[in-house]
Protein backbone atom coordinates (compact mmCIF):
# COMPACT_ATOMS: atom_id res chain seq x y z
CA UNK A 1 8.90 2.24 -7.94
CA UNK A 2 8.16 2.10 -4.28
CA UNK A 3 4.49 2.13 -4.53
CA UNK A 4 5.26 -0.93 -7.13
CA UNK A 5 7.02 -2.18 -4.03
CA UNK A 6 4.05 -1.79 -1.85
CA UNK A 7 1.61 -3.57 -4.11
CA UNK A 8 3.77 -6.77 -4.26
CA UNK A 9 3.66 -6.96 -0.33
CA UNK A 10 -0.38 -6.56 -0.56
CA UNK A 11 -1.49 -8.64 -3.57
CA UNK A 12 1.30 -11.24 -1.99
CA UNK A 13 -0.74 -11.33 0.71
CA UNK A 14 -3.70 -12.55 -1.23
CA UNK A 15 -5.64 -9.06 -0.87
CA UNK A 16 -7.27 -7.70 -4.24
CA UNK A 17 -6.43 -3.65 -4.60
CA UNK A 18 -9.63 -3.43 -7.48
CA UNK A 19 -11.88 -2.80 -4.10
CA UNK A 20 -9.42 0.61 -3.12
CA UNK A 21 -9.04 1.57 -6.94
CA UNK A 22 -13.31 1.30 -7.65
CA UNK A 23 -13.87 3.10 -3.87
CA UNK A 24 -10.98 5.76 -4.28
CA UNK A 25 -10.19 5.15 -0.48
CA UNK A 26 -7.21 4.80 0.58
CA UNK A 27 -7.15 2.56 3.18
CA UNK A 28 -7.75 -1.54 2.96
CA UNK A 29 -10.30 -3.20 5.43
CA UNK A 30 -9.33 -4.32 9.11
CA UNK A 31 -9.02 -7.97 7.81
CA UNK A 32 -7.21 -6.68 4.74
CA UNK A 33 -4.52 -5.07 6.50
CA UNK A 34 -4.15 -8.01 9.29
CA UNK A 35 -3.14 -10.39 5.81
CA UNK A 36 -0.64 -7.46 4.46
CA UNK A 37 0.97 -7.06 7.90
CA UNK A 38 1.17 -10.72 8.53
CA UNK A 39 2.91 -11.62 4.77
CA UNK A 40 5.19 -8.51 5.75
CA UNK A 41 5.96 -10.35 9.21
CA UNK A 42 6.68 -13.38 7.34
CA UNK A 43 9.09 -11.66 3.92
CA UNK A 44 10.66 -9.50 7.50
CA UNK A 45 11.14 -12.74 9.33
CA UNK A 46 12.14 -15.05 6.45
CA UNK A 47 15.21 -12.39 5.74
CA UNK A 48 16.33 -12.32 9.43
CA UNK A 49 15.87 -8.66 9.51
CA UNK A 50 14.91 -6.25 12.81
CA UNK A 51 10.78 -6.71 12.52
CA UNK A 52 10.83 -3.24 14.05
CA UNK A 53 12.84 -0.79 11.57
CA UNK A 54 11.48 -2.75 8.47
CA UNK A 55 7.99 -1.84 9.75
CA UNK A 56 8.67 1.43 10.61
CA UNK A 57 10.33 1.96 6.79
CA UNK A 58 7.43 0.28 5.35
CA UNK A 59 4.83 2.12 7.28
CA UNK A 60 6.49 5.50 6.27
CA UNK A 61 6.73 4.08 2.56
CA UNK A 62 3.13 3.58 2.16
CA UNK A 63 2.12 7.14 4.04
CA UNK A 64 4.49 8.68 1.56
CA UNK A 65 3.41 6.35 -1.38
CA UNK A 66 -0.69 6.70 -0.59
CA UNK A 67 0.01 10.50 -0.54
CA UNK A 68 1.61 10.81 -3.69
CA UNK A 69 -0.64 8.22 -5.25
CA UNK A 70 -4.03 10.46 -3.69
CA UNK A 71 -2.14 13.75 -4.98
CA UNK A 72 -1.64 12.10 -9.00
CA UNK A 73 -4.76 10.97 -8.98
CA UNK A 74 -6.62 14.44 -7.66
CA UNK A 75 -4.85 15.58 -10.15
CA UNK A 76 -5.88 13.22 -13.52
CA UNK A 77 -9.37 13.37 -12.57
CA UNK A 78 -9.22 17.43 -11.93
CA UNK A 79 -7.95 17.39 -15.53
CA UNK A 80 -10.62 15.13 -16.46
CA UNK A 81 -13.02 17.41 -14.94
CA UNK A 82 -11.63 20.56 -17.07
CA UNK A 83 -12.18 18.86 -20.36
């Protein structure tokens, strides 16, 4: 659900996630991640929140997210592999 979450803030942001799912990195381009952190400034600002601690949450969100994302998909393509 949170990874759902996580998507929303980047594709809001206008930046396509087909480049990270046909690379299998996990990690979006310098000018990629200066448009997700700006739309997350903006959703952050626009509900009057501490910029800070949303940040903070967020960034630990996607860690936690990209990690369990990297560890289901090790894990498809090892099955893959087996048959």
């Amino acid at each position: 659900m949170l990874w759902i979450t996580v998507k929303k803030f980047i594709i809001s942001a206008g930046v396509s996630t087909e480049q990270f799912k046909r690379s299998g990195k996990n990690h979006l381009c310098e000018e990629q991640e200066e448009k997700v952190f700006q739309e997350i400034k903006r959703m952050v600002e626009d509900e009057n929140e501490s910029l800070t601690n949303n940040i903070e949450m967020l960034v630990e969100s996607v860690v936690n997210c990209y990690c369990f994302y990297v560890k289901v998909k090790t894990r498809e393509l090892y099955k893959d592999y087996e048959s």
